[in-house]
N, C-alpha and C. Protein backbone atom coordinates (compact mmCIF):
# COMPACT_ATOMS: atom_id res chain seq x y z
N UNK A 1 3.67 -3.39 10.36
CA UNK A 1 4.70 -3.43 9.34
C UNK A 1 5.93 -4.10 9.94
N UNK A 2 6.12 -5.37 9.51
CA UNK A 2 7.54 -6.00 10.34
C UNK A 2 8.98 -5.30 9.68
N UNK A 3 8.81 -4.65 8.95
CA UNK A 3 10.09 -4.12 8.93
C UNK A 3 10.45 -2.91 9.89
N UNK A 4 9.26 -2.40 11.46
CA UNK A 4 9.60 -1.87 12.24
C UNK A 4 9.49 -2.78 13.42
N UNK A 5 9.89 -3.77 13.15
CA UNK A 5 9.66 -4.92 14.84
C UNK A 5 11.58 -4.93 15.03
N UNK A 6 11.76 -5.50 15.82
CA UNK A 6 10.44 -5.41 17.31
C UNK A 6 10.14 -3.65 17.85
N UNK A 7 8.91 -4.18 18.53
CA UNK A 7 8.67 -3.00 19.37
C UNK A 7 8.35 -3.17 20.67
N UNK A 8 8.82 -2.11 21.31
CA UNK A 8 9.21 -1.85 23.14
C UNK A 8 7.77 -1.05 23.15
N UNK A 9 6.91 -1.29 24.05
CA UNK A 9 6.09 -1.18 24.76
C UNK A 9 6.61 -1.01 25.88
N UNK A 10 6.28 -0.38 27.10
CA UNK A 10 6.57 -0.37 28.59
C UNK A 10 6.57 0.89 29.29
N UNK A 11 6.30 0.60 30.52
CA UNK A 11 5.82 1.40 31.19
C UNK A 11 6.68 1.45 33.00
N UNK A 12 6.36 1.88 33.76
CA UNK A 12 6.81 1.54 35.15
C UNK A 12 7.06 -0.08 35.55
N UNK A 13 5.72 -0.60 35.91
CA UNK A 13 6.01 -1.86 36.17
C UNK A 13 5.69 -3.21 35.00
N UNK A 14 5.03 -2.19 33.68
CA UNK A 14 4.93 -3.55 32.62
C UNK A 14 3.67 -4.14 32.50
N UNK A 15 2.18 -3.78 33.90
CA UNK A 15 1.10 -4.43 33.47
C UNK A 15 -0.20 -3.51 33.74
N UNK A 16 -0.38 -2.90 33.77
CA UNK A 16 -1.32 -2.24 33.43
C UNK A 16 -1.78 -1.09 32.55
N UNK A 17 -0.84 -0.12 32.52
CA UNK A 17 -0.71 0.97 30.89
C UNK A 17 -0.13 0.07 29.77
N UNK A 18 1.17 -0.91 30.30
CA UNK A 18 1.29 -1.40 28.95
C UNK A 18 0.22 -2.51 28.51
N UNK A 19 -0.31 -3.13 29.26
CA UNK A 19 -1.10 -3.85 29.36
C UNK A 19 -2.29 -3.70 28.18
N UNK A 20 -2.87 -2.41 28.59
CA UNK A 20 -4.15 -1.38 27.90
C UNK A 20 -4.13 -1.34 26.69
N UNK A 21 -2.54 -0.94 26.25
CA UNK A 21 -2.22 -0.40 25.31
C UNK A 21 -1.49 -1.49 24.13
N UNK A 22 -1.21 -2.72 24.92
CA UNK A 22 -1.21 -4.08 23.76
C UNK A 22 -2.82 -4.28 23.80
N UNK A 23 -3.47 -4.42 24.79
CA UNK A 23 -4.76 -4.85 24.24
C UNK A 23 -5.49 -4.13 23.10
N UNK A 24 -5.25 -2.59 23.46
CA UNK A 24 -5.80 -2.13 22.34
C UNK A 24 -5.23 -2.69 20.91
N UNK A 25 -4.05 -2.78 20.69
CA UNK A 25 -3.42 -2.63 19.67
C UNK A 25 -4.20 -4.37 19.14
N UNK A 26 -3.75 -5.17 20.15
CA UNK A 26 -4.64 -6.37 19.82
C UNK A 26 -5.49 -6.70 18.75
N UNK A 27 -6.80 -5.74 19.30
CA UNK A 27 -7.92 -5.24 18.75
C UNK A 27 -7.63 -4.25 17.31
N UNK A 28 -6.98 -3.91 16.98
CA UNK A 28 -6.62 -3.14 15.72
C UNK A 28 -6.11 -3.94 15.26
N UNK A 29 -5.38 -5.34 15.36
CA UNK A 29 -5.13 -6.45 14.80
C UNK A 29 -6.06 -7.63 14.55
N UNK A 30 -7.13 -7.04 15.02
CA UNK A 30 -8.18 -7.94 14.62
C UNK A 30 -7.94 -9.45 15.51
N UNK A 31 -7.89 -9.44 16.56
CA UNK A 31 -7.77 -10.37 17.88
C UNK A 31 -9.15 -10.45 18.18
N UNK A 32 -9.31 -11.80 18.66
CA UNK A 32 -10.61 -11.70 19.17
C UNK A 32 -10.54 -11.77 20.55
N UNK A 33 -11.95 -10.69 21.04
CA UNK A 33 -11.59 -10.28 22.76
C UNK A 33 -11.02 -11.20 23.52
N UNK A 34 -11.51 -12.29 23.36
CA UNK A 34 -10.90 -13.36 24.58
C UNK A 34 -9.79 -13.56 24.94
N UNK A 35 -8.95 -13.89 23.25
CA UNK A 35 -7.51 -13.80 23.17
C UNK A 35 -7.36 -12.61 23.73
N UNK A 36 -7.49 -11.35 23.70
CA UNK A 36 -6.95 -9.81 24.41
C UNK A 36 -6.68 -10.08 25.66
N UNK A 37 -8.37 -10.42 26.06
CA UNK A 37 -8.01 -10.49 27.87
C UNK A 37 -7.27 -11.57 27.97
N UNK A 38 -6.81 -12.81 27.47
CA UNK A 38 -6.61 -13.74 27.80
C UNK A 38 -4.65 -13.40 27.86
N UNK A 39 -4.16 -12.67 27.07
CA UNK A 39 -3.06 -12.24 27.08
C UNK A 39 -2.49 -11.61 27.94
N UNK A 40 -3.83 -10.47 28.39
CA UNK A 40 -3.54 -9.02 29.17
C UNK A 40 -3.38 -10.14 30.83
N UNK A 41 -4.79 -10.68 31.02
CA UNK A 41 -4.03 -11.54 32.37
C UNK A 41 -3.12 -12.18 32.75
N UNK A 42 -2.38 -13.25 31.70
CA UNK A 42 -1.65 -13.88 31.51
C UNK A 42 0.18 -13.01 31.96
N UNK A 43 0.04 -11.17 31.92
CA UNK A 43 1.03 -10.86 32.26
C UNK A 43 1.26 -9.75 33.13
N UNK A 44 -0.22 -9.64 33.52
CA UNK A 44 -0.82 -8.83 34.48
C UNK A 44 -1.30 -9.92 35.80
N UNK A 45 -1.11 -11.05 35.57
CA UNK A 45 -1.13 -12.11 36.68
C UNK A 45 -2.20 -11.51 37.81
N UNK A 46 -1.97 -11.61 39.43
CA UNK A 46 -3.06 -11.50 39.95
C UNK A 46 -3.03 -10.10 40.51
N UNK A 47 -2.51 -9.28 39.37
CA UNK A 47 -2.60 -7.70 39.51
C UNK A 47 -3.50 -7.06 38.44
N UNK A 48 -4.00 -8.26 37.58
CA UNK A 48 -5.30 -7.58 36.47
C UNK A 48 -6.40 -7.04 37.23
N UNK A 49 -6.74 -5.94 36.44
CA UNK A 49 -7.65 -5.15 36.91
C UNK A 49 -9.09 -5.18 36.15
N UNK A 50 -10.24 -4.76 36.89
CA UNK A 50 -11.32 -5.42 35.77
C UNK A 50 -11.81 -3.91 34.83
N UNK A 51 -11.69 -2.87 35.51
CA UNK A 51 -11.76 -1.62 34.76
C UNK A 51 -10.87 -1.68 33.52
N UNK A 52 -9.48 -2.05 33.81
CA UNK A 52 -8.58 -2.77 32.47
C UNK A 52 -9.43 -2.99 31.34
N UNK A 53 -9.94 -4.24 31.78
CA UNK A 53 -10.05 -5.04 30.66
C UNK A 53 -11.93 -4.28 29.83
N UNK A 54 -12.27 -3.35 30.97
CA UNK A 54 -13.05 -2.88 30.43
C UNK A 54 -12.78 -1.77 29.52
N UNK A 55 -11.62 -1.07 29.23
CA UNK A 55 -11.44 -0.04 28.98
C UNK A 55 -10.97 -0.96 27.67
N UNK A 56 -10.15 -1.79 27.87
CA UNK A 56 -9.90 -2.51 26.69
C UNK A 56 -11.12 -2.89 25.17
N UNK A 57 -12.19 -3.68 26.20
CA UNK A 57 -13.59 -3.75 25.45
C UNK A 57 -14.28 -2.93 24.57
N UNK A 58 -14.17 -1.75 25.45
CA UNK A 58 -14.96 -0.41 24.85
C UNK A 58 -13.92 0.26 23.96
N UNK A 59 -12.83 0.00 23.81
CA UNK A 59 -11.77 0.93 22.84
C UNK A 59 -12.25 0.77 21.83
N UNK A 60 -12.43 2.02 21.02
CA UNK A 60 -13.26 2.14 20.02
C UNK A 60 -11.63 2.29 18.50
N UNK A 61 -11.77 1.14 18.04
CA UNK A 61 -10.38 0.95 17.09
C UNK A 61 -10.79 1.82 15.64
N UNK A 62 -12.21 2.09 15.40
CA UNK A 62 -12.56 3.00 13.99
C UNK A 62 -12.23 4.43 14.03
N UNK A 63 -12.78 5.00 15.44
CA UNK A 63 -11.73 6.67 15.59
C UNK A 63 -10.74 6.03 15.31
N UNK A 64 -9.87 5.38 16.23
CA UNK A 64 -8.50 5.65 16.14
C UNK A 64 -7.72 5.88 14.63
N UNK A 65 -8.27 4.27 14.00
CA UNK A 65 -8.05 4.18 12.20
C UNK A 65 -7.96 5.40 11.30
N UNK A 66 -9.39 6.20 11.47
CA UNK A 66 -9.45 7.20 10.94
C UNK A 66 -8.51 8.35 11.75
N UNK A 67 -7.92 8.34 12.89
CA UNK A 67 -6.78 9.36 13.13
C UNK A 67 -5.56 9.03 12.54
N UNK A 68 -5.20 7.69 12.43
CA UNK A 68 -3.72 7.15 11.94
C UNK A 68 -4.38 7.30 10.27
N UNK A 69 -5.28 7.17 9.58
CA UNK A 69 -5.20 7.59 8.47
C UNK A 69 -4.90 8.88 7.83
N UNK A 70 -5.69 10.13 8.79
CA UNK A 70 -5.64 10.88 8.49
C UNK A 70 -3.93 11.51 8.85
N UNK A 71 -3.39 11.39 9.51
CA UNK A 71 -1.59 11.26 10.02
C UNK A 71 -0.91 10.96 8.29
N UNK A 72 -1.58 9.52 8.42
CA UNK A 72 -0.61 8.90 7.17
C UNK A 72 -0.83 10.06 5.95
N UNK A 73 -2.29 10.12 5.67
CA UNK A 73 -2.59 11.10 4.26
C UNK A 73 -1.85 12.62 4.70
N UNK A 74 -1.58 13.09 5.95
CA UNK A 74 -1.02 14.58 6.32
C UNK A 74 0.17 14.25 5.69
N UNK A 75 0.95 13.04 5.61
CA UNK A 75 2.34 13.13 5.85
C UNK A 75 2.64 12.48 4.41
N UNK A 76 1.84 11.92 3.84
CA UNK A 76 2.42 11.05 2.15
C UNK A 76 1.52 11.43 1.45
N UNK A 77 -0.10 12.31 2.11
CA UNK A 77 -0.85 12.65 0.50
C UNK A 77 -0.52 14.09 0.19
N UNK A 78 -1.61 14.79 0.81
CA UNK A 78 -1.15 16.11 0.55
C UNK A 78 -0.02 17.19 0.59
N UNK A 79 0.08 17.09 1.70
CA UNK A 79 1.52 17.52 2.18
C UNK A 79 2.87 16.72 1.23
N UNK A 80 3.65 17.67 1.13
CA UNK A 80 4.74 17.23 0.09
C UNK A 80 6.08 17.08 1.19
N UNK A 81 5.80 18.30 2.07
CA UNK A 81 7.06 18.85 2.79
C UNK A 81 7.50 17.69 3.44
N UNK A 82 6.41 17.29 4.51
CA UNK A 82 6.59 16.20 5.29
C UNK A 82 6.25 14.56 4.45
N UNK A 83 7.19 13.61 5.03
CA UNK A 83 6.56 12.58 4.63
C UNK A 83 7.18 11.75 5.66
N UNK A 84 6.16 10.28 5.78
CA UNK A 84 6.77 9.35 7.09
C UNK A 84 7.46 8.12 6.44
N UNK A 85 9.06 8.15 6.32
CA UNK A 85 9.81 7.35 5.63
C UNK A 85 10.04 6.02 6.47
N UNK A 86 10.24 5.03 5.70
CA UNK A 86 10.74 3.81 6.45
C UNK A 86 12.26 3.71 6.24
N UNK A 87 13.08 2.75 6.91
CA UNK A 87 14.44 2.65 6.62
C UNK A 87 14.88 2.03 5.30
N UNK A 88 15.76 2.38 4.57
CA UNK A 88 15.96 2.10 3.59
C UNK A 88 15.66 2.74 2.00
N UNK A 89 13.94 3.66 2.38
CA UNK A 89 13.27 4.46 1.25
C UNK A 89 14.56 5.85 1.33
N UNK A 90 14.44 6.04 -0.30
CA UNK A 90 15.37 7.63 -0.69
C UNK A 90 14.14 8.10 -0.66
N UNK A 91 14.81 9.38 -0.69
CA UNK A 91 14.16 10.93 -1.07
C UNK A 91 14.40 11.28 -2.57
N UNK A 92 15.00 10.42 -3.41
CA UNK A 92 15.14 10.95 -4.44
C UNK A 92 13.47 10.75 -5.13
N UNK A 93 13.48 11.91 -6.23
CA UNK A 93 12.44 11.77 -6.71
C UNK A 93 12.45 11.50 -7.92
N UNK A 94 10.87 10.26 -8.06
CA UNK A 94 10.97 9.56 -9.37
C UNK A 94 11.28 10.19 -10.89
N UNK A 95 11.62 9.53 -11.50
CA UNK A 95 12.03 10.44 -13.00
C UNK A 95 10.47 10.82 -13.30
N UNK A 96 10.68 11.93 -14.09
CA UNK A 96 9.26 12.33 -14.89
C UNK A 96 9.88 12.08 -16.17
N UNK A 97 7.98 11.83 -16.44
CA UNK A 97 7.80 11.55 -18.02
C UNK A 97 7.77 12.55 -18.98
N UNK A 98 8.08 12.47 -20.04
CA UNK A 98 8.27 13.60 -21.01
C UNK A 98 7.11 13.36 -21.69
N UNK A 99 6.97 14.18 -22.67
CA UNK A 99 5.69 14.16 -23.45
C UNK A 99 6.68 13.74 -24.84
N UNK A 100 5.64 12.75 -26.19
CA UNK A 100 6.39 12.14 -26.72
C UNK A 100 6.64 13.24 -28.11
């Protein structure tokens, strides 16, 4: 959603947790692997790791989907109390319809 960019990623030194964790995201963007690793080395230079890029491979992006779905539906379906607002959305609530 670009109306929450930019976003800070980072970690201690910048290439290997954050590394993991753009690649994954990569991959939930529908990147194709090459581009992933091809990124993740590119700033992980000659400190890439090959377990990295394996952990990257095997990240399984359909759990995850179905956890951030189920988050989103906790917080905007059922649940009333909570909801996950963006900047700019009110809380006011929509007019209701009358019966005619």
């Amino acid at each position: 959603d670009v109306r929450n960019h930019p976003v800070l990623i980072h970690c201690k030194r910048g290439k290997h947790r954050t590394g993991c964790v753009v690649g994954c995201f990569r991959k939930m963007q529908n990147w194709c692997l090459s581009s992933v690793f091809e990124e993740y080395q590119r700033y992980a230079g000659a400190k890439s790791r090959t377990a990295d890029l394996t952990f990257i491979e095997m990240f399984d992006i359909i759990n995850l989907r179905q956890c951030l779905y189920s988050i989103i539906y906790q917080y905007q379906g059922a649940s009333k109390k909570r909801r996950l607002m963006y900047q700019g959305e009110t809380t006011q609530k929509p007019p209701r319809l009358t019966s005619f």
